[in-house]
PDB file of N, CA and C in Angstrom:
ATOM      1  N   UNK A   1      10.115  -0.532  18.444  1.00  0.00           N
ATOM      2  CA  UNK A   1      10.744   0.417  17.560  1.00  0.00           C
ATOM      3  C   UNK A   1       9.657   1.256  16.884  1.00  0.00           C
ATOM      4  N   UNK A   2       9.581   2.445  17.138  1.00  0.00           N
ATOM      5  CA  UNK A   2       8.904   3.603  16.200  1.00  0.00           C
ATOM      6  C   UNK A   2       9.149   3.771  14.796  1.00  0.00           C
ATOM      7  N   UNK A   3       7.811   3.196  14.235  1.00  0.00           N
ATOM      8  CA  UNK A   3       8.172   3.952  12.831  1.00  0.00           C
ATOM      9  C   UNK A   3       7.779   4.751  12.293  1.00  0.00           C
ATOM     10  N   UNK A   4       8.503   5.622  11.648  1.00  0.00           N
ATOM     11  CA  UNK A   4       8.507   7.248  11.306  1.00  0.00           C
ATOM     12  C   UNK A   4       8.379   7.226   9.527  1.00  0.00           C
ATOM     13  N   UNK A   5       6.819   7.661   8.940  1.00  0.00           N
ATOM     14  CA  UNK A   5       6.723   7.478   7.775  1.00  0.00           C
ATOM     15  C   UNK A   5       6.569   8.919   7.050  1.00  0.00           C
ATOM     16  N   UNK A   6       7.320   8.844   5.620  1.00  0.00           N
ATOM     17  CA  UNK A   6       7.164  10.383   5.046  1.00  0.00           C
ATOM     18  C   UNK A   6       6.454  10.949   5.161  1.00  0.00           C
ATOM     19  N   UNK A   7       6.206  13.011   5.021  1.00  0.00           N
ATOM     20  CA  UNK A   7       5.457  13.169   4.454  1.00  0.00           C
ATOM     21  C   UNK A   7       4.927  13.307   3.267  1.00  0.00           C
ATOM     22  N   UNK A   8       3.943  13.306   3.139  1.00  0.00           N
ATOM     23  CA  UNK A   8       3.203  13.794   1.696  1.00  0.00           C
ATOM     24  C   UNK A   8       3.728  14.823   1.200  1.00  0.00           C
ATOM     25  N   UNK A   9       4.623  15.301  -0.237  1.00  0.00           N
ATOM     26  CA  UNK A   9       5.295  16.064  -0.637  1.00  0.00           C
ATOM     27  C   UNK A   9       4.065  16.471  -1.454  1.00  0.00           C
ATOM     28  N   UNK A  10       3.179  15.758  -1.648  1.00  0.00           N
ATOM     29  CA  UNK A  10       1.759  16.656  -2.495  1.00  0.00           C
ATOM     30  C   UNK A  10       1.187  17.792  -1.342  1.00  0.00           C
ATOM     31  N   UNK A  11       0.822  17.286  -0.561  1.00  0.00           N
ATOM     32  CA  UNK A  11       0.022  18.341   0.501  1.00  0.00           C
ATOM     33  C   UNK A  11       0.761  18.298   1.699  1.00  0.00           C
ATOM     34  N   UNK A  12       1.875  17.975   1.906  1.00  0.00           N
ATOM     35  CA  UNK A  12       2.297  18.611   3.280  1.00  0.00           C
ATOM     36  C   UNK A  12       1.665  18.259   4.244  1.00  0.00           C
ATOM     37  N   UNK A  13       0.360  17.572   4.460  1.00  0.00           N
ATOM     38  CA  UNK A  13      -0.570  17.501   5.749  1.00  0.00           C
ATOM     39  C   UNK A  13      -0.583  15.879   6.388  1.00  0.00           C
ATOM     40  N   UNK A  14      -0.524  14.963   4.954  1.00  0.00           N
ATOM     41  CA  UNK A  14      -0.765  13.449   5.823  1.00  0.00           C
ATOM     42  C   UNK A  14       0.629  12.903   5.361  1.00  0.00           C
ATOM     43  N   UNK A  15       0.788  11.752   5.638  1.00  0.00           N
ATOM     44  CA  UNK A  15       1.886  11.327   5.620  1.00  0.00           C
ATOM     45  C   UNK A  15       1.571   9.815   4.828  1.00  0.00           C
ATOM     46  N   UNK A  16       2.732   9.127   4.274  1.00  0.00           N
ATOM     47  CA  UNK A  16       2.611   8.509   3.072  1.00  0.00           C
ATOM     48  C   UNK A  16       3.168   6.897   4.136  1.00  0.00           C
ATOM     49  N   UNK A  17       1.911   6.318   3.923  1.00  0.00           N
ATOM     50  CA  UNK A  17       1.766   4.773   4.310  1.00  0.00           C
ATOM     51  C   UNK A  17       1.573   3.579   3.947  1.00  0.00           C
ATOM     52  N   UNK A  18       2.051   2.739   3.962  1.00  0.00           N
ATOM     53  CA  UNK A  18       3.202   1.500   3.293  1.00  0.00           C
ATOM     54  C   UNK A  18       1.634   0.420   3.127  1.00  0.00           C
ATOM     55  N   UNK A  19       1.578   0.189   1.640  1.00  0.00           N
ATOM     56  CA  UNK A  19       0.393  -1.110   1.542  1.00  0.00           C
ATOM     57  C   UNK A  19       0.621  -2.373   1.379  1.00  0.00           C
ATOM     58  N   UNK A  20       0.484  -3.759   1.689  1.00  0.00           N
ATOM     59  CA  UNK A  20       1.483  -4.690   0.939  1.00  0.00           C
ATOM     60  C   UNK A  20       0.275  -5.514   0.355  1.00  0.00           C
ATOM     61  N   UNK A  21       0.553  -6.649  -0.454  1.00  0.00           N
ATOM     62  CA  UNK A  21      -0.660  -7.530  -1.224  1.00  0.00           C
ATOM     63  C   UNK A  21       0.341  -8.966  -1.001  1.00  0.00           C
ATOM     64  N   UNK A  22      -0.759  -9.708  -1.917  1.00  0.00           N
ATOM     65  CA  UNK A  22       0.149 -11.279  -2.137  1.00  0.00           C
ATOM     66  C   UNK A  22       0.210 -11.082  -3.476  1.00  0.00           C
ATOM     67  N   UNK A  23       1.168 -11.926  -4.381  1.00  0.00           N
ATOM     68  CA  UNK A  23       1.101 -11.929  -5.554  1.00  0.00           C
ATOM     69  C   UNK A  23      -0.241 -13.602  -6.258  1.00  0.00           C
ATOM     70  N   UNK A  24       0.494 -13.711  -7.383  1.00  0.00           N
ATOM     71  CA  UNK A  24      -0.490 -14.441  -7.799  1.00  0.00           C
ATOM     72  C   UNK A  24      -0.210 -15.853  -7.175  1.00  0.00           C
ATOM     73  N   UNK A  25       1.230 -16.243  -6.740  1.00  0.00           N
ATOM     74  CA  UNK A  25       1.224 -17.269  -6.387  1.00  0.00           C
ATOM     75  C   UNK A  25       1.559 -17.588  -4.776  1.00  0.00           C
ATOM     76  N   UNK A  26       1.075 -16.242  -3.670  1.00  0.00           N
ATOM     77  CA  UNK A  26       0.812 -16.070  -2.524  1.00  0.00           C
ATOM     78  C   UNK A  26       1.799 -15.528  -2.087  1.00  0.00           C
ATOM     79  N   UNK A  27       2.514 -15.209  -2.706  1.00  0.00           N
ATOM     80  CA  UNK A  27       4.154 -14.448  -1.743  1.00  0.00           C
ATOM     81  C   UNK A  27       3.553 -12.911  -1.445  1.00  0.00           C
ATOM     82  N   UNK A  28       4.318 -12.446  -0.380  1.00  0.00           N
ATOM     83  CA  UNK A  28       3.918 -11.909   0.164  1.00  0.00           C
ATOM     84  C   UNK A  28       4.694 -10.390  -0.957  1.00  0.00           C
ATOM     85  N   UNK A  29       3.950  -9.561  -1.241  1.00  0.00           N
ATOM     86  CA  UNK A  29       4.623  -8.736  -1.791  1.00  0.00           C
ATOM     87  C   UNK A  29       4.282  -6.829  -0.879  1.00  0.00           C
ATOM     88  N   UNK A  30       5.873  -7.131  -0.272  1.00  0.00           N
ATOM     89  CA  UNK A  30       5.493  -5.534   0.799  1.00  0.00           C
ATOM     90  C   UNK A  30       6.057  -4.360   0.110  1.00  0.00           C
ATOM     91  N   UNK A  31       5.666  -3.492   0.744  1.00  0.00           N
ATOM     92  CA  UNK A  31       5.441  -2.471   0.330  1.00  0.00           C
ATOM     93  C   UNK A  31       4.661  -2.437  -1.577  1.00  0.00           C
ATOM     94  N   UNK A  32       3.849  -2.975  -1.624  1.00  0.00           N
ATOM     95  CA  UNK A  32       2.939  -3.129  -2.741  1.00  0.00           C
ATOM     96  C   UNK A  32       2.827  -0.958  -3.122  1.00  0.00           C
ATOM     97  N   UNK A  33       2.237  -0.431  -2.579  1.00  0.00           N
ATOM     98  CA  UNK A  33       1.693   0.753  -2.545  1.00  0.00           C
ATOM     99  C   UNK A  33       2.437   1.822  -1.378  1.00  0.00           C
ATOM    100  N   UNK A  34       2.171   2.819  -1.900  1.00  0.00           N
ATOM    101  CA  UNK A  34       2.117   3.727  -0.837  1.00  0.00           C
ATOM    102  C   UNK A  34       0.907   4.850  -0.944  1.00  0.00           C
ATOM    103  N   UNK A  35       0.318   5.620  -0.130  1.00  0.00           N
ATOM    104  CA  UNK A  35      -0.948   6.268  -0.080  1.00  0.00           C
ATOM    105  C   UNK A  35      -0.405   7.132   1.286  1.00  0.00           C
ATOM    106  N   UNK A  36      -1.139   8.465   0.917  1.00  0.00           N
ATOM    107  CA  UNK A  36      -1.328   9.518   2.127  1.00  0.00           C
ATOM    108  C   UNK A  36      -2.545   9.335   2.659  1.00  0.00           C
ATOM    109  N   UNK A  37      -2.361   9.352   3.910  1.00  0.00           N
ATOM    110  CA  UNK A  37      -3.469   9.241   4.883  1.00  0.00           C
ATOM    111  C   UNK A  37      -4.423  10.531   4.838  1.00  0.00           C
ATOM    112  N   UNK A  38      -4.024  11.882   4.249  1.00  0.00           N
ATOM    113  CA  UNK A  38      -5.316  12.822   3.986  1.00  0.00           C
ATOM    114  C   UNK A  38      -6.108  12.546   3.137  1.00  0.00           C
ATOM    115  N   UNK A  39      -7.196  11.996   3.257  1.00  0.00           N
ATOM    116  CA  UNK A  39      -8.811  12.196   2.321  1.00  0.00           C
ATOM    117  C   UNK A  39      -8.428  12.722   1.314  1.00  0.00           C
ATOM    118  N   UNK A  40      -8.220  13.987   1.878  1.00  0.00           N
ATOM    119  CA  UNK A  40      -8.534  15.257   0.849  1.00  0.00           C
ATOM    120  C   UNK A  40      -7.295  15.246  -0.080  1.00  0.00           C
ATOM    121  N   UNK A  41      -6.221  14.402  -0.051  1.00  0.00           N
ATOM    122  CA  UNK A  41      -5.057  14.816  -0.922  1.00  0.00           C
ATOM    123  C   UNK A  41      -5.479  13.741  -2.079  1.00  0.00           C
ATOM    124  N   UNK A  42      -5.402  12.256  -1.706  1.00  0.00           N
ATOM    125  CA  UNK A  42      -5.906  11.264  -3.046  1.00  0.00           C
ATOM    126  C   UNK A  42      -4.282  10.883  -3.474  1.00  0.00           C
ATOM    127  N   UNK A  43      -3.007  10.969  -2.590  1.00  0.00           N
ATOM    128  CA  UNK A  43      -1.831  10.512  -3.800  1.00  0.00           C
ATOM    129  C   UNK A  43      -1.722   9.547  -3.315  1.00  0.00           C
ATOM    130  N   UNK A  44      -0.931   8.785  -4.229  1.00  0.00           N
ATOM    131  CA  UNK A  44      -0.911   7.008  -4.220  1.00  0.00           C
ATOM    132  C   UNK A  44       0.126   6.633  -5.427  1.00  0.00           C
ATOM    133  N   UNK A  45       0.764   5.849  -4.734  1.00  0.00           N
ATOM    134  CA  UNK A  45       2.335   5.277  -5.439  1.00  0.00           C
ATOM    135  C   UNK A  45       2.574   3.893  -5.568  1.00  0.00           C
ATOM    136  N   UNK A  46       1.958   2.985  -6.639  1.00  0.00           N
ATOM    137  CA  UNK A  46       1.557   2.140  -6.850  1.00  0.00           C
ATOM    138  C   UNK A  46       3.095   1.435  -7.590  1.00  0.00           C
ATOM    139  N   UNK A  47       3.400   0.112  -7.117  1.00  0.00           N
ATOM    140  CA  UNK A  47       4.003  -0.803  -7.839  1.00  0.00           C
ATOM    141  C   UNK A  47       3.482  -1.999  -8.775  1.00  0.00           C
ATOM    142  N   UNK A  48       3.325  -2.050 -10.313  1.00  0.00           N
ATOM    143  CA  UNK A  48       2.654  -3.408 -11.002  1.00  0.00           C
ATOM    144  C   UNK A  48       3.423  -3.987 -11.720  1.00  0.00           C
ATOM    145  N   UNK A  49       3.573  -5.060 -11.299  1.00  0.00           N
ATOM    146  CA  UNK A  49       4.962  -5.751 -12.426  1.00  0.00           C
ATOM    147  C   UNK A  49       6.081  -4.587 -12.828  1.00  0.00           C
ATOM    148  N   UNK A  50       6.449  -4.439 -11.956  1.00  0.00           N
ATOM    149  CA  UNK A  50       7.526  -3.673 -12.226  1.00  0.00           C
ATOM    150  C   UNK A  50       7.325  -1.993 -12.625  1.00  0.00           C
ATOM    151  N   UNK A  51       6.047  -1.802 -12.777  1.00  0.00           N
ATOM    152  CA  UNK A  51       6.183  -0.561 -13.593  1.00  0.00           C
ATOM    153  C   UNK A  51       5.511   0.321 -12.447  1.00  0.00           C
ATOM    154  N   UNK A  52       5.623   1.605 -12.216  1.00  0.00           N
ATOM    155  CA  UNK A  52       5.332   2.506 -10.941  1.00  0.00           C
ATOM    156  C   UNK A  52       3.737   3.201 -11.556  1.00  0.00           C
ATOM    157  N   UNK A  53       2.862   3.468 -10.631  1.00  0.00           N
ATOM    158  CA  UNK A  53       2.343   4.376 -11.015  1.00  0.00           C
ATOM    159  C   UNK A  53       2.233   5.169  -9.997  1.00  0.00           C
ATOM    160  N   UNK A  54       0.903   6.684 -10.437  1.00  0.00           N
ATOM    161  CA  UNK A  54       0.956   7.743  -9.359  1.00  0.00           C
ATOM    162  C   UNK A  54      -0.251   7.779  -9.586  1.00  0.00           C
ATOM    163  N   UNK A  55      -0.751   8.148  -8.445  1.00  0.00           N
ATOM    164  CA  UNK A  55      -1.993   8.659  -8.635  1.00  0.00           C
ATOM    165  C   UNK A  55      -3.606   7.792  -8.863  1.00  0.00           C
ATOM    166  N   UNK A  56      -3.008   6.544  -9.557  1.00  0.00           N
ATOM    167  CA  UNK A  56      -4.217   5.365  -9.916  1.00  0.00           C
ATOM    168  C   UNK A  56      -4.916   5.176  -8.648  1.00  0.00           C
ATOM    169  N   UNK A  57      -6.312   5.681  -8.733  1.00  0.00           N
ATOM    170  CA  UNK A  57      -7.014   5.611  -7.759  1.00  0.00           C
ATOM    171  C   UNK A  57      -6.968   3.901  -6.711  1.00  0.00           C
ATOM    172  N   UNK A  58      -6.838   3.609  -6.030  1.00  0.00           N
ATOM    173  CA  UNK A  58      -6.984   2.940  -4.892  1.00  0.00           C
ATOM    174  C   UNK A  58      -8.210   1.826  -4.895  1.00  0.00           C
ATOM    175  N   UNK A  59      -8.616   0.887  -4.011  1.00  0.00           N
ATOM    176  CA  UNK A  59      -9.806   0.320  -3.698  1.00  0.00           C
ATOM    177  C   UNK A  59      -9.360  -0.647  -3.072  1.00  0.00           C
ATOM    178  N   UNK A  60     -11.080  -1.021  -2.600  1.00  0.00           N
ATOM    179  CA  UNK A  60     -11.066  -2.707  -1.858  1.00  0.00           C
ATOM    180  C   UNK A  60     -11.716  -3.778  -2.817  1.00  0.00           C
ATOM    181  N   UNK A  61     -10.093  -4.731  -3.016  1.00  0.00           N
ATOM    182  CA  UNK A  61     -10.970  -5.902  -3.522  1.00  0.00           C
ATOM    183  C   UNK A  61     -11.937  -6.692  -3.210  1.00  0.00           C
ATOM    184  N   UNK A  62     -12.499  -7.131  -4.652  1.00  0.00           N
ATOM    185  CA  UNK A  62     -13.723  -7.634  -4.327  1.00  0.00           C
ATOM    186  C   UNK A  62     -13.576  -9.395  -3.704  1.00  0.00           C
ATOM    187  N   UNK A  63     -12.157  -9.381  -3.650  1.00  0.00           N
ATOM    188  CA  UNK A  63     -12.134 -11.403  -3.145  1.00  0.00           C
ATOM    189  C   UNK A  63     -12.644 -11.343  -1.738  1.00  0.00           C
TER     190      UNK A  63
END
């Protein structure tokens, strides 16, 4: 099955791709994030305890 992910309503150019994490007590928590695949755009749609953010820059943990 093909999956077909939005685009980026910021820049029109990359398209917005699904992040997932574990929580604190290992469950699997999907769709954690979402992020556009253009460099150059930087948007990012973050889920934390419930509360949304936009934009909070991204990274690789250090575990």
């Amino acid at each position: 099955m093909e999956k077909i992910y939005p685009v980026c309503q910021k820049c029109n150019t990359g398209v917005l791709v699904p992040l997932s994490d574990y929580g604190r007590d290992g469950a699997a928590i999907i769709f954690k994030a979402w992020v556009c695949t253009n460099p150059q755009c930087g948007f990012s749609l973050r889920i934390d305890n419930g509360e949304v953010s936009l934009g909070k820059a991204l990274g690789h943990s250090q575990k």
